[in-house]
Protein backbone atom coordinates (compact mmCIF):
# COMPACT_ATOMS: atom_id res chain seq x y z
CA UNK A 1 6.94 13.70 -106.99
CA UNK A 2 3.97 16.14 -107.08
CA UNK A 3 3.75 15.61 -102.77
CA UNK A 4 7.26 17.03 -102.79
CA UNK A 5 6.90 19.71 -104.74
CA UNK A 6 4.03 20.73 -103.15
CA UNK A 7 5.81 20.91 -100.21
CA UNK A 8 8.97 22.24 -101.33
CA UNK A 9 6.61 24.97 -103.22
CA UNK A 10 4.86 25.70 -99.55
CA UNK A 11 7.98 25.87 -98.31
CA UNK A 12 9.80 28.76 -100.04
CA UNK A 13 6.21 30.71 -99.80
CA UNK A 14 6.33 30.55 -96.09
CA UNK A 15 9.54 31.14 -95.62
CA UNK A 16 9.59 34.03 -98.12
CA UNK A 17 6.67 35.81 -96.51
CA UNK A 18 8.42 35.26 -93.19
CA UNK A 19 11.15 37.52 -95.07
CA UNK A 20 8.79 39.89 -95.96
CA UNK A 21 7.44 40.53 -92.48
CA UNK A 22 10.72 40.96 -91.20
CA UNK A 23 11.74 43.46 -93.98
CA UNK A 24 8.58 45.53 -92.56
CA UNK A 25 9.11 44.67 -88.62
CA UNK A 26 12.55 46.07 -89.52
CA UNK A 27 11.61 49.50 -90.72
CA UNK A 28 10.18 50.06 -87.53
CA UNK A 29 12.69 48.96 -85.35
CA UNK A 30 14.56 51.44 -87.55
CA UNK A 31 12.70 54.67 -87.10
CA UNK A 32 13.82 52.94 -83.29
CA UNK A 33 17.48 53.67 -84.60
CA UNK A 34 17.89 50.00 -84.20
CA UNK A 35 19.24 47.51 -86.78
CA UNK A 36 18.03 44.16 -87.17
CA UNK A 37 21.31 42.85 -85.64
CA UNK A 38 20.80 45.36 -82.88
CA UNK A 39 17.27 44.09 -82.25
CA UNK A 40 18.57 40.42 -82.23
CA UNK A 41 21.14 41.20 -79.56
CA UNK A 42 18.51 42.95 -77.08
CA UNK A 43 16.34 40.19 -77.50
CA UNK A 44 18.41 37.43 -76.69
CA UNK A 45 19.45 40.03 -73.55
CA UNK A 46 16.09 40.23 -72.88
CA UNK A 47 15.51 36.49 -72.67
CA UNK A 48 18.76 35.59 -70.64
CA UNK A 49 19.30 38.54 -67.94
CA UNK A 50 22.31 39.04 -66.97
CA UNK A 51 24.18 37.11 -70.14
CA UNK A 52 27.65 38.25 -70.52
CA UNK A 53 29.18 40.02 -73.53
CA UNK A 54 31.10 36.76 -74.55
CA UNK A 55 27.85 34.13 -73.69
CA UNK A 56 25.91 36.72 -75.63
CA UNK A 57 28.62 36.63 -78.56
CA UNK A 58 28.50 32.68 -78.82
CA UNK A 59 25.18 32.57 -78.71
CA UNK A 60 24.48 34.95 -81.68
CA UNK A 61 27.63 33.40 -83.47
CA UNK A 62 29.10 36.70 -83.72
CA UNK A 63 32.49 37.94 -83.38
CA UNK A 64 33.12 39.80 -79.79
CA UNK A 65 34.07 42.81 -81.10
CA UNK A 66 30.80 43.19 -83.14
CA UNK A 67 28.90 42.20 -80.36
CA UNK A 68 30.65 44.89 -78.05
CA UNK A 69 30.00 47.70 -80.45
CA UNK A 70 26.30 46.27 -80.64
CA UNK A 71 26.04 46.35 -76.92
CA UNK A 72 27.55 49.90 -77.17
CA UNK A 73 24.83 51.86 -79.12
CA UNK A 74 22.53 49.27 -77.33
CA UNK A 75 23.36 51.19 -73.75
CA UNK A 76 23.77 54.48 -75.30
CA UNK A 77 20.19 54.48 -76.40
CA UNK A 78 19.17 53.36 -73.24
CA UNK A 79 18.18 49.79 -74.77
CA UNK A 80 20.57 48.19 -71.88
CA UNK A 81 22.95 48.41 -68.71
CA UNK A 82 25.92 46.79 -68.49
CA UNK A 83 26.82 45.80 -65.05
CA UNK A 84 30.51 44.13 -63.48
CA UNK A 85 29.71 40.37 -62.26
CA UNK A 86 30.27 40.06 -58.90
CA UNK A 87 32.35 37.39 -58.78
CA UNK A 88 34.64 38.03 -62.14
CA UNK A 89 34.98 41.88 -62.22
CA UNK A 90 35.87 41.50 -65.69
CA UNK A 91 32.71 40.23 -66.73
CA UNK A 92 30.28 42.41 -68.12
CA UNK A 93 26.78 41.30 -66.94
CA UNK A 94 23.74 42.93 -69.74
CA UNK A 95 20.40 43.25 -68.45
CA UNK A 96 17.65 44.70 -70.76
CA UNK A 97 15.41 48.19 -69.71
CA UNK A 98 12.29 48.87 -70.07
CA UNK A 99 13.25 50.84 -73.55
CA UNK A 100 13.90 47.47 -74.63
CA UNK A 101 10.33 46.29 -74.24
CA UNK A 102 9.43 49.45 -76.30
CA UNK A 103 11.52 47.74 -78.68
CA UNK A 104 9.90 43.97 -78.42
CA UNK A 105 6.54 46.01 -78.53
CA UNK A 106 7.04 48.08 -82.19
CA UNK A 107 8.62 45.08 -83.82
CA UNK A 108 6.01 42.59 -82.57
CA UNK A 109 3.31 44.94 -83.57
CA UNK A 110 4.80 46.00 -86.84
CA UNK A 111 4.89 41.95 -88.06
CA UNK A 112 1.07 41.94 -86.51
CA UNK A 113 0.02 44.46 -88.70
CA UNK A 114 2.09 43.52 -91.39
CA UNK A 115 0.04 39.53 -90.90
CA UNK A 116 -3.12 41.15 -90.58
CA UNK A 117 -2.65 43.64 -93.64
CA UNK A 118 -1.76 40.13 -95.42
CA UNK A 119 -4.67 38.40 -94.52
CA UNK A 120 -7.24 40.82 -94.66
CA UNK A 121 -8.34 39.88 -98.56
CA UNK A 122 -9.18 35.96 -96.96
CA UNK A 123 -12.78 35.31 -96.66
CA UNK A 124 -13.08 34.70 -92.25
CA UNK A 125 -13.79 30.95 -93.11
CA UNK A 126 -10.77 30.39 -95.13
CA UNK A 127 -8.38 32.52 -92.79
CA UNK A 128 -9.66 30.96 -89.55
CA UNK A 129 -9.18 27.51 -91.61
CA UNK A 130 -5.56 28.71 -92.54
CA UNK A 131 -4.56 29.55 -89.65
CA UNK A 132 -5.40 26.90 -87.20
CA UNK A 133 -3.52 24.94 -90.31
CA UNK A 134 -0.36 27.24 -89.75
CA UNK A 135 -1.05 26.76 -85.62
CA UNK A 136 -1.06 22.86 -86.04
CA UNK A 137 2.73 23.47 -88.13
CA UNK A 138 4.17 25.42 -85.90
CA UNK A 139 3.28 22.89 -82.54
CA UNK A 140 4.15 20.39 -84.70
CA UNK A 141 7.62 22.24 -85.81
CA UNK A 142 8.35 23.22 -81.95
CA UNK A 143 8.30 19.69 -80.96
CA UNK A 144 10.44 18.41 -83.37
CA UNK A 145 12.96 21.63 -82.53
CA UNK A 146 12.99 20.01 -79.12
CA UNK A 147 13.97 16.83 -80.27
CA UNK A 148 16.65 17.74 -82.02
CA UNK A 149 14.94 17.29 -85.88
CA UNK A 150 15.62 13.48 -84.97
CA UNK A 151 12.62 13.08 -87.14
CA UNK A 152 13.06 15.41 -90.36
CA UNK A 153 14.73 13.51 -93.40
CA UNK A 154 16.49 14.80 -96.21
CA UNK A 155 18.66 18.24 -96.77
CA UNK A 156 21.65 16.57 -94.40
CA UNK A 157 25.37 17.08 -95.73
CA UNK A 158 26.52 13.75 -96.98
């Protein structure tokens, strides 16, 4: 029906602008000398101190030996220590440094600028209208994250 592909239309625009911004937020992470995959490692380090190598490789469903050569350049450009956990000594503990909020800071700002550059041509009325609209999606998309999509219908493998 026209309501669905509306939607479905709405859709594939937000998610390909989403695509776009993270093309641009990843040029700056590499003039960092960081990779996207890179980038996504430190952050979930960031979020979870003190995450072990093989927590950290489950989490980003990523093979351990990928993960340990991402954690390798990580350290070696300062991004991240490594530390032995106390109580296993061969567990590697990661804890972010504060290079790595140099890191959160240039990609963050390079998706701000590349949102702002975007909206910019918007008449203030229709972008404040647009984005309290895109505010009231997201809340609403969070809370149905948190309930496990219990609520979203359609697009499930039969």
């Amino acid at each position: 029906g026209e309501k669905g592909e509306g939607s479905m239309n709405s859709g594939r625009c937000i998610t390909k602008i989403g695509r776009v911004a993270q093309l641009y937020a990843g040029r700056r992470l590499r003039q960092l000398g960081m990779s996207p995959a890179a980038y996504e490692c430190l952050r979930r380090v960031r979020k979870h101190p003190g995450l072990s190598q093989n927590d950290l490789s489950a989490a980003l469903e990523v093979d351990k030996s990928a993960v340990a050569r991402l954690v390798a350049g990580l350290e070696k450009k300062g991004y991240l220590v490594r530390r032995r956990d106390a109580q296993d000594q061969r567990r590697n503990l990661l804890y972010a440094t504060g290079r790595a909020e140099d890191a959160k800071q240039a990609s963050v700002s390079g998706e701000q600028a590349f949102y702002d550059w975007l909206l910019a041509e918007l008449p203030p009325a229709e972008r404040a209208a647009f984005c309290a609209t895109l505010e009231k999606l997201y809340a609403r998309a969070k809370e149905e994250r948190k309930r496990g999509f219990a609520s979203v219908q359609g697009g499930e493998e039969a």
